[in-house]
PDB file of N, CA and C in Angstrom:
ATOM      1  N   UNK A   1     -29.428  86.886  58.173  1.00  0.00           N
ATOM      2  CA  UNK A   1     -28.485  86.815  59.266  1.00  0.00           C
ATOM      3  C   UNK A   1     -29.256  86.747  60.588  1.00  0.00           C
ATOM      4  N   UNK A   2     -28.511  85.990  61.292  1.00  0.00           N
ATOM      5  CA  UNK A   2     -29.593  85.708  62.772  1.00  0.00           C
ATOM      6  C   UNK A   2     -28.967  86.796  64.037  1.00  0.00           C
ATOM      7  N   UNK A   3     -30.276  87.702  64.313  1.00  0.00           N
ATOM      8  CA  UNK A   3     -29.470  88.836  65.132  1.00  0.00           C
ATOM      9  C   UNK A   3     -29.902  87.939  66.529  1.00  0.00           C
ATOM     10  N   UNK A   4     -29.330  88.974  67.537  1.00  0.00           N
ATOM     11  CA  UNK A   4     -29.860  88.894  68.930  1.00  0.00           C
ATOM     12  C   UNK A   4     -30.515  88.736  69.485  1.00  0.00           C
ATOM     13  N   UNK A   5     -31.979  89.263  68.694  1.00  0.00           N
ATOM     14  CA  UNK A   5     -33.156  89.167  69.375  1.00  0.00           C
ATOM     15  C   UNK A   5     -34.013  87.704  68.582  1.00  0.00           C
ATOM     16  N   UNK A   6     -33.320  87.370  67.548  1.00  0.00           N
ATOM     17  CA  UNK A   6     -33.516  86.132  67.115  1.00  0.00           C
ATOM     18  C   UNK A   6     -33.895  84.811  67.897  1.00  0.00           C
ATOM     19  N   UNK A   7     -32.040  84.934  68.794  1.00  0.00           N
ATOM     20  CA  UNK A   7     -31.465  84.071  69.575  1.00  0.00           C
ATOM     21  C   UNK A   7     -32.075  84.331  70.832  1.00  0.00           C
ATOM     22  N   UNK A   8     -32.526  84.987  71.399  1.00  0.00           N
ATOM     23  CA  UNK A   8     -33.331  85.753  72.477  1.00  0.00           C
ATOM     24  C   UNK A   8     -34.704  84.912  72.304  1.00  0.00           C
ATOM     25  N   UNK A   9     -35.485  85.392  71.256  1.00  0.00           N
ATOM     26  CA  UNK A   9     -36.706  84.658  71.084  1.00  0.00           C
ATOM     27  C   UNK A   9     -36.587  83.567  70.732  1.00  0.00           C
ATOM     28  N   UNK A  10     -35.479  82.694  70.258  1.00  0.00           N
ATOM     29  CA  UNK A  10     -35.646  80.817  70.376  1.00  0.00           C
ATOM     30  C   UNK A  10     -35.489  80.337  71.541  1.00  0.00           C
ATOM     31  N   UNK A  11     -34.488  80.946  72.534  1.00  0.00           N
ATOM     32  CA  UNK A  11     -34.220  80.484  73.798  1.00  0.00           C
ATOM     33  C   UNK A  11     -35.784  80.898  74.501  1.00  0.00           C
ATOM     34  N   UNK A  12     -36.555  81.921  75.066  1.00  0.00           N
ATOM     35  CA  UNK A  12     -37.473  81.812  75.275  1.00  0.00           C
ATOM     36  C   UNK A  12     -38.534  80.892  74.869  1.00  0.00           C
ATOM     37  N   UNK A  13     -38.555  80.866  73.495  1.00  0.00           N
ATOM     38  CA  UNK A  13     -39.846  79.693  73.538  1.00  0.00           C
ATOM     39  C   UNK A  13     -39.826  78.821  73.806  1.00  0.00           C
ATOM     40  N   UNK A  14     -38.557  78.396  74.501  1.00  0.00           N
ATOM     41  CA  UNK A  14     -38.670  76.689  74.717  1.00  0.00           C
ATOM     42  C   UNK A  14     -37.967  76.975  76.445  1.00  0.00           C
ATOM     43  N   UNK A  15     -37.916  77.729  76.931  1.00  0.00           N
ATOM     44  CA  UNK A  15     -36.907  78.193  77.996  1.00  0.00           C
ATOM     45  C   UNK A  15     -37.753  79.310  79.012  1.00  0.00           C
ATOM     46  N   UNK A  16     -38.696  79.259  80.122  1.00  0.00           N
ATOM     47  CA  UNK A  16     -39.102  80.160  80.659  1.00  0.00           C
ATOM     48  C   UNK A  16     -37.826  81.072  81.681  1.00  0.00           C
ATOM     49  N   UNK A  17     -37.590  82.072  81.190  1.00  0.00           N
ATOM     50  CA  UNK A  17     -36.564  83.187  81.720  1.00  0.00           C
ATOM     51  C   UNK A  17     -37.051  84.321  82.859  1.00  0.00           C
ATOM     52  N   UNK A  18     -36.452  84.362  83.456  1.00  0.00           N
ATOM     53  CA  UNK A  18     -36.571  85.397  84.265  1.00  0.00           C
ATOM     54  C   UNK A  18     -36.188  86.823  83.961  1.00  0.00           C
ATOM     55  N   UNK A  19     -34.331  86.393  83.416  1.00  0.00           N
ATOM     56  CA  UNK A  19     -33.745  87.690  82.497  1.00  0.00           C
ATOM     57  C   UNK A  19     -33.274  86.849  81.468  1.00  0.00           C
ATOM     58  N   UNK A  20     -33.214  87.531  80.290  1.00  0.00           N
ATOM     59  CA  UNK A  20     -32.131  86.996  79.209  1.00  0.00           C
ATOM     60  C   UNK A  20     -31.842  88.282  78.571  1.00  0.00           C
ATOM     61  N   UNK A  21     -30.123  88.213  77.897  1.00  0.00           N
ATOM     62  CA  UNK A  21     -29.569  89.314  77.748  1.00  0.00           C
ATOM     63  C   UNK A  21     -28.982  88.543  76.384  1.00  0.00           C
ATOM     64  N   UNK A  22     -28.940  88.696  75.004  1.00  0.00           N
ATOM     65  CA  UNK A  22     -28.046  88.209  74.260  1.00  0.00           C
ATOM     66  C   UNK A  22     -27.251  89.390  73.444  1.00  0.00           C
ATOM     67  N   UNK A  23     -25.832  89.487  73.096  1.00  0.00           N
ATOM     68  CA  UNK A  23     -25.292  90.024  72.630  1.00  0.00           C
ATOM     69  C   UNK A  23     -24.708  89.505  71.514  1.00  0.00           C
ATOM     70  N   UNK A  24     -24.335  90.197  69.867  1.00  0.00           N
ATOM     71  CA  UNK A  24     -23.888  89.407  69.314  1.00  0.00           C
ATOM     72  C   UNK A  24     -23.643  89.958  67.425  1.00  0.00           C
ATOM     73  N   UNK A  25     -22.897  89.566  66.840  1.00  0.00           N
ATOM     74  CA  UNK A  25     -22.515  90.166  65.657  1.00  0.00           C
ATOM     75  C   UNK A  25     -22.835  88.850  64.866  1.00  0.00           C
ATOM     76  N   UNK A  26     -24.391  88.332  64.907  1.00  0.00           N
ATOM     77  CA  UNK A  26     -24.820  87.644  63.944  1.00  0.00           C
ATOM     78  C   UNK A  26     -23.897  85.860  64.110  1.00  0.00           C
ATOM     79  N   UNK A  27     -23.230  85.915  64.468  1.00  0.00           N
ATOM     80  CA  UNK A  27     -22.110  84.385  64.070  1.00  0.00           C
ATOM     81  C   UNK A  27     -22.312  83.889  65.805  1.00  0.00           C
ATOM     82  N   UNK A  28     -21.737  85.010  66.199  1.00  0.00           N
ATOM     83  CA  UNK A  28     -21.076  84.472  67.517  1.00  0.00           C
ATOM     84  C   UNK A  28     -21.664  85.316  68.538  1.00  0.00           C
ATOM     85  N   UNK A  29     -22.386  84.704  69.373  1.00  0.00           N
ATOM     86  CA  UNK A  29     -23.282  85.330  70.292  1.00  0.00           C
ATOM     87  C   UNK A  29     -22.996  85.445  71.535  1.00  0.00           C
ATOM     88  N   UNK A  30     -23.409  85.797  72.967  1.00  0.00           N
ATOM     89  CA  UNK A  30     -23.387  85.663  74.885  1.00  0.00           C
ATOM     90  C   UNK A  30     -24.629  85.895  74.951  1.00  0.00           C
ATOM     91  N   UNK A  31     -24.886  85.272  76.274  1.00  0.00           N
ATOM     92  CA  UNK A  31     -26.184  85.016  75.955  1.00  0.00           C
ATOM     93  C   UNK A  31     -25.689  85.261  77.874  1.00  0.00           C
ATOM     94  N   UNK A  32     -26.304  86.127  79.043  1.00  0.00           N
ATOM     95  CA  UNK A  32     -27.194  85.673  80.312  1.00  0.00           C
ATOM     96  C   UNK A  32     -28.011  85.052  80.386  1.00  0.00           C
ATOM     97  N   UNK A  33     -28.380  84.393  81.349  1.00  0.00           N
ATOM     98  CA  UNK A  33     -29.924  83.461  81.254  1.00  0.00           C
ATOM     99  C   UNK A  33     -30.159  83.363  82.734  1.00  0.00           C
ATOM    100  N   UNK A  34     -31.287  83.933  82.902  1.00  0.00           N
ATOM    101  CA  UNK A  34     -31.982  83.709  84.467  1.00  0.00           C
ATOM    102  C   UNK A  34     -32.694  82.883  84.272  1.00  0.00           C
ATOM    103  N   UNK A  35     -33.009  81.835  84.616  1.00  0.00           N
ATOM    104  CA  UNK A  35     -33.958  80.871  84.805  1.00  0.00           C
ATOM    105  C   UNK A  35     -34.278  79.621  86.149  1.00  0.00           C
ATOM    106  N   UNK A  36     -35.650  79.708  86.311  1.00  0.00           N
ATOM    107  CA  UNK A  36     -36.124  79.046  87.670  1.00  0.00           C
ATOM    108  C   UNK A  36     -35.805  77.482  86.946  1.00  0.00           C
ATOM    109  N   UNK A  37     -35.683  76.734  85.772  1.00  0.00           N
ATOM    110  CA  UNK A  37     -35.637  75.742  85.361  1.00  0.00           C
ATOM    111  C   UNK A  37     -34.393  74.814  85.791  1.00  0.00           C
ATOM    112  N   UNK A  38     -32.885  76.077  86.074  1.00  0.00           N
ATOM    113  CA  UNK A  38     -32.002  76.017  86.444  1.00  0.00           C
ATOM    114  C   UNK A  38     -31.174  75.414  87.818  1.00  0.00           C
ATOM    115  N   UNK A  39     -33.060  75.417  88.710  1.00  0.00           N
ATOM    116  CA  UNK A  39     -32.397  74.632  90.042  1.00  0.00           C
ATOM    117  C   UNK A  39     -32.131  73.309  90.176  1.00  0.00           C
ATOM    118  N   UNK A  40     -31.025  73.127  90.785  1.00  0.00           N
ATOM    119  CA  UNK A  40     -30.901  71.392  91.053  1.00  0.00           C
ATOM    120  C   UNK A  40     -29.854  71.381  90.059  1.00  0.00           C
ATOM    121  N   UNK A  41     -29.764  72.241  89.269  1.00  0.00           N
ATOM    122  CA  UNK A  41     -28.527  71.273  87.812  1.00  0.00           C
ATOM    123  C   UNK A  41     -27.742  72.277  88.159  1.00  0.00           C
ATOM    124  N   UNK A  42     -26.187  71.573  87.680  1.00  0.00           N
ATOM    125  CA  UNK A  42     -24.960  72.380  87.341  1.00  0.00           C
ATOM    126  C   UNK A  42     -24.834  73.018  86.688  1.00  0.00           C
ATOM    127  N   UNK A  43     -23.812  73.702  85.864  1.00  0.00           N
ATOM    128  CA  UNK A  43     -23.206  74.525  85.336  1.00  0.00           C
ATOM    129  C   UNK A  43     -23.475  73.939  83.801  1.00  0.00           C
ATOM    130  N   UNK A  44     -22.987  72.805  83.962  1.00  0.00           N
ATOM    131  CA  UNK A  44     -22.661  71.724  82.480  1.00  0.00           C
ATOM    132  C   UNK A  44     -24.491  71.332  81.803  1.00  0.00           C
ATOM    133  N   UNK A  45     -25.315  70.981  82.946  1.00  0.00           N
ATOM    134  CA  UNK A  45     -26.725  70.550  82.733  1.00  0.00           C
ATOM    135  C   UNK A  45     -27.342  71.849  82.376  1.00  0.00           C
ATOM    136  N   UNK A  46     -27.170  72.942  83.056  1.00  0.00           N
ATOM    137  CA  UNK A  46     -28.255  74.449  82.818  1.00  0.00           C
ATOM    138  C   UNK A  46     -27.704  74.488  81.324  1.00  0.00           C
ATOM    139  N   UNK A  47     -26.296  74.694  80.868  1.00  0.00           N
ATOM    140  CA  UNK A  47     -26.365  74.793  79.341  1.00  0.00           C
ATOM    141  C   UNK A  47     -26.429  74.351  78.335  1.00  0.00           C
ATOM    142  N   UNK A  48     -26.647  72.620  78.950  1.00  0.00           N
ATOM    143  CA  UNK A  48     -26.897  71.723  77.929  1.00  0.00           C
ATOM    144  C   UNK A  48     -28.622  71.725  77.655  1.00  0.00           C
ATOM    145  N   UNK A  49     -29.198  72.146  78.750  1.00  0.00           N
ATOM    146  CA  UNK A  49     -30.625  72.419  78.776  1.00  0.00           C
ATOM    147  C   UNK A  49     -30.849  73.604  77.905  1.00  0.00           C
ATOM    148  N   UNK A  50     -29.779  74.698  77.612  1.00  0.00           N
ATOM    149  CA  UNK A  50     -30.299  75.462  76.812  1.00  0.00           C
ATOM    150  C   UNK A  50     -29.656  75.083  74.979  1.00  0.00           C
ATOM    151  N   UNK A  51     -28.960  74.486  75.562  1.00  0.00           N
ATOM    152  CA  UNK A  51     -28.324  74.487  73.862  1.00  0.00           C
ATOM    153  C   UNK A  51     -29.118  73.233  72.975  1.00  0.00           C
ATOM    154  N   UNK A  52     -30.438  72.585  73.893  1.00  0.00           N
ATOM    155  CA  UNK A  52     -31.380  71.399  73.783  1.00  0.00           C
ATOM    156  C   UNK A  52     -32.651  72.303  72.913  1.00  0.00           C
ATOM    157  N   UNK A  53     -32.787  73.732  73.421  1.00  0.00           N
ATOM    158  CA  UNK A  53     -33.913  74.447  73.377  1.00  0.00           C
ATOM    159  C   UNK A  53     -33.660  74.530  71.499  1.00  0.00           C
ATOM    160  N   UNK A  54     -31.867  75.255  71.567  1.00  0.00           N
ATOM    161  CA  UNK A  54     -31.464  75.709  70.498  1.00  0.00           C
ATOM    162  C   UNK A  54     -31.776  74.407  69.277  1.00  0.00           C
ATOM    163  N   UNK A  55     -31.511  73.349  69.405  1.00  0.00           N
ATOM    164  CA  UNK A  55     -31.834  72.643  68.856  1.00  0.00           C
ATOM    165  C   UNK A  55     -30.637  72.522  67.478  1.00  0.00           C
ATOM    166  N   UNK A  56     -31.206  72.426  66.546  1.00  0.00           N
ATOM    167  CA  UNK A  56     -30.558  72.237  64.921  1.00  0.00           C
ATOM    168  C   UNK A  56     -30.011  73.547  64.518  1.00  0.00           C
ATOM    169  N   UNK A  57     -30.505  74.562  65.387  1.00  0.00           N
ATOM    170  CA  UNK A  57     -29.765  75.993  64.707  1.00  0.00           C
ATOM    171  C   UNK A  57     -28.461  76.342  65.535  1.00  0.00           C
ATOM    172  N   UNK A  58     -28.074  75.770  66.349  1.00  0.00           N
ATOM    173  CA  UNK A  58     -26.799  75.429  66.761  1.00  0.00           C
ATOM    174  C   UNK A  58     -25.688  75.052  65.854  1.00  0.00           C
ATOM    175  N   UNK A  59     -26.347  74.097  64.856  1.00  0.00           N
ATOM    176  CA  UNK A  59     -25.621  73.292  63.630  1.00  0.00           C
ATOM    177  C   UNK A  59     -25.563  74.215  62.615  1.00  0.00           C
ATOM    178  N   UNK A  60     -27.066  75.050  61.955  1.00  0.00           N
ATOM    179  CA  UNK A  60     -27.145  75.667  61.343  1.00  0.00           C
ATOM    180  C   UNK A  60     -26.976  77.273  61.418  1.00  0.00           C
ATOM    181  N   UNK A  61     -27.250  77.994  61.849  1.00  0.00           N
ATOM    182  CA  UNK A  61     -27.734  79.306  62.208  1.00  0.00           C
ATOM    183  C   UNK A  61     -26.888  79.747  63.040  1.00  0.00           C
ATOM    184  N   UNK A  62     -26.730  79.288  64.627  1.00  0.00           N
ATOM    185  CA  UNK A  62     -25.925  80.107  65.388  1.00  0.00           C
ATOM    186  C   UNK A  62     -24.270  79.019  65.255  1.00  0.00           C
ATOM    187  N   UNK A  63     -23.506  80.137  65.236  1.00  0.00           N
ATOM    188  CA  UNK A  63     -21.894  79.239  65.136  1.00  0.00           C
ATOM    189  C   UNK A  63     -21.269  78.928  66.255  1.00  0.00           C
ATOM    190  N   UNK A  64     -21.887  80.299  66.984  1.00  0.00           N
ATOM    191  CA  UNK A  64     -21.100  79.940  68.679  1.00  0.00           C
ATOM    192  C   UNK A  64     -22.096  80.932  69.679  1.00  0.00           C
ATOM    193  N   UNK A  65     -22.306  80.323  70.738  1.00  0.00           N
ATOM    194  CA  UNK A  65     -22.581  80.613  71.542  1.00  0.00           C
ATOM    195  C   UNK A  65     -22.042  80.478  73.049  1.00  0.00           C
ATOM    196  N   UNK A  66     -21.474  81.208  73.459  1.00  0.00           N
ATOM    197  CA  UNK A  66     -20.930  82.121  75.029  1.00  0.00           C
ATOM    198  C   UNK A  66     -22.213  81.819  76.077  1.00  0.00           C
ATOM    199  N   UNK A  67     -22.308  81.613  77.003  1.00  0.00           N
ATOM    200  CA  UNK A  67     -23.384  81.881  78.342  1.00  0.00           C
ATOM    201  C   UNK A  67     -23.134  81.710  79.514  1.00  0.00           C
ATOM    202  N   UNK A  68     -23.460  82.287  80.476  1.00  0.00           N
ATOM    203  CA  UNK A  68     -23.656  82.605  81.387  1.00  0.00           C
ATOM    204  C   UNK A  68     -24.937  82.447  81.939  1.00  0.00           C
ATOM    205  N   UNK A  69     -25.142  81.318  82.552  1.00  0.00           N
ATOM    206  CA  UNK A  69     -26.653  80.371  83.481  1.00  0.00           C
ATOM    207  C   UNK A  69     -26.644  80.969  84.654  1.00  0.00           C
ATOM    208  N   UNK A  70     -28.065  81.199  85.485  1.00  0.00           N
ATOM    209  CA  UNK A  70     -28.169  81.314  87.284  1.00  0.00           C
ATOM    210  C   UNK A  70     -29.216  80.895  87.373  1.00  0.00           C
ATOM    211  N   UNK A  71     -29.334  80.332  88.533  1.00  0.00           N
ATOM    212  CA  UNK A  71     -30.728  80.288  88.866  1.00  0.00           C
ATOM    213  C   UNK A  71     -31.171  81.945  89.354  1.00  0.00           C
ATOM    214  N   UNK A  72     -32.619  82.102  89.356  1.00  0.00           N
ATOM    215  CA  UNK A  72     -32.960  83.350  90.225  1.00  0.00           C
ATOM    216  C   UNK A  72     -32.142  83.752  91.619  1.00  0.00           C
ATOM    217  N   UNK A  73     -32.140  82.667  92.594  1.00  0.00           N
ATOM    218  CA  UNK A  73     -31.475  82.767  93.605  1.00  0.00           C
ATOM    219  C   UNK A  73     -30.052  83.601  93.118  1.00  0.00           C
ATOM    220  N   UNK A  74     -29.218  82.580  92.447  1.00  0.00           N
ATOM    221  CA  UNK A  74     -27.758  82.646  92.275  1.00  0.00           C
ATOM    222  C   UNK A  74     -27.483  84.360  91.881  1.00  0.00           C
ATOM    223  N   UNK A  75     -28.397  84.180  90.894  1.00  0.00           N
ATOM    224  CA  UNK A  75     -28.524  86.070  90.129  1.00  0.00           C
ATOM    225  C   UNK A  75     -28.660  86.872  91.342  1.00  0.00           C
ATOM    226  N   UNK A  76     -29.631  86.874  92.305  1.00  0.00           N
ATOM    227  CA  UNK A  76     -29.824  88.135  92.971  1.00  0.00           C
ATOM    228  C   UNK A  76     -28.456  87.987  94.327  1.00  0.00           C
ATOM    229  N   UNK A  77     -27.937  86.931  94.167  1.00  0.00           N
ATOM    230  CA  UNK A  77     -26.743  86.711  95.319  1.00  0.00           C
ATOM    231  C   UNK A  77     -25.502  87.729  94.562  1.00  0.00           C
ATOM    232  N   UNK A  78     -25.257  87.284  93.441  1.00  0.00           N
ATOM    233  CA  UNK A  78     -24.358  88.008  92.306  1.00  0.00           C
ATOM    234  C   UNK A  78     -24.435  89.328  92.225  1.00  0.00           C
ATOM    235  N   UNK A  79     -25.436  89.810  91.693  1.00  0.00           N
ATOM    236  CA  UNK A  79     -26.281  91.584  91.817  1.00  0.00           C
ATOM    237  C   UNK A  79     -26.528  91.857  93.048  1.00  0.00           C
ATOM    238  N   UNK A  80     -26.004  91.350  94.010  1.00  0.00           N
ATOM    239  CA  UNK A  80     -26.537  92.509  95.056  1.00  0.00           C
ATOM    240  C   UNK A  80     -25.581  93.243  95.830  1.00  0.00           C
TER     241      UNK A  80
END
């Protein structure tokens, strides 16, 4: 079964993060994602950039995935 920290460590290796937070009961995951990779793109591009990282385990492995993208900027505007 693919836990959290699974999905945590695929998005990192292909994804340099600032924060990442994944939550999840194995199927269906949320995922935060801080990332500097994130500037310049939308909403639609930051998660197509991550669900690119995810690759074939999107198909296979993870069933659903939830997220929530920022750039660094956007995050510390949000948190503060």
């Amino acid at each position: 079964m693919v836990t959290p920290e699974m999905v945590k460590g695929y998005i990192v290796a292909g994804l340099p993060c600032e924060l990442i937070e994944v939550e999840g009961d194995g199927q269906h995951f949320y995922a935060t994602i801080v990332s500097g990779e994130f500037r310049g793109l939308n909403m639609v591009k930051q998660q197509q950039k991550v669900f690119a990282v995810l690759g074939d385990r999107m198909k296979a492995e993870i069933h659903a995935l939830s997220m929530k993208t920022y750039t660094p900027e956007r995050w510390a505007e949000t948190n503060s």
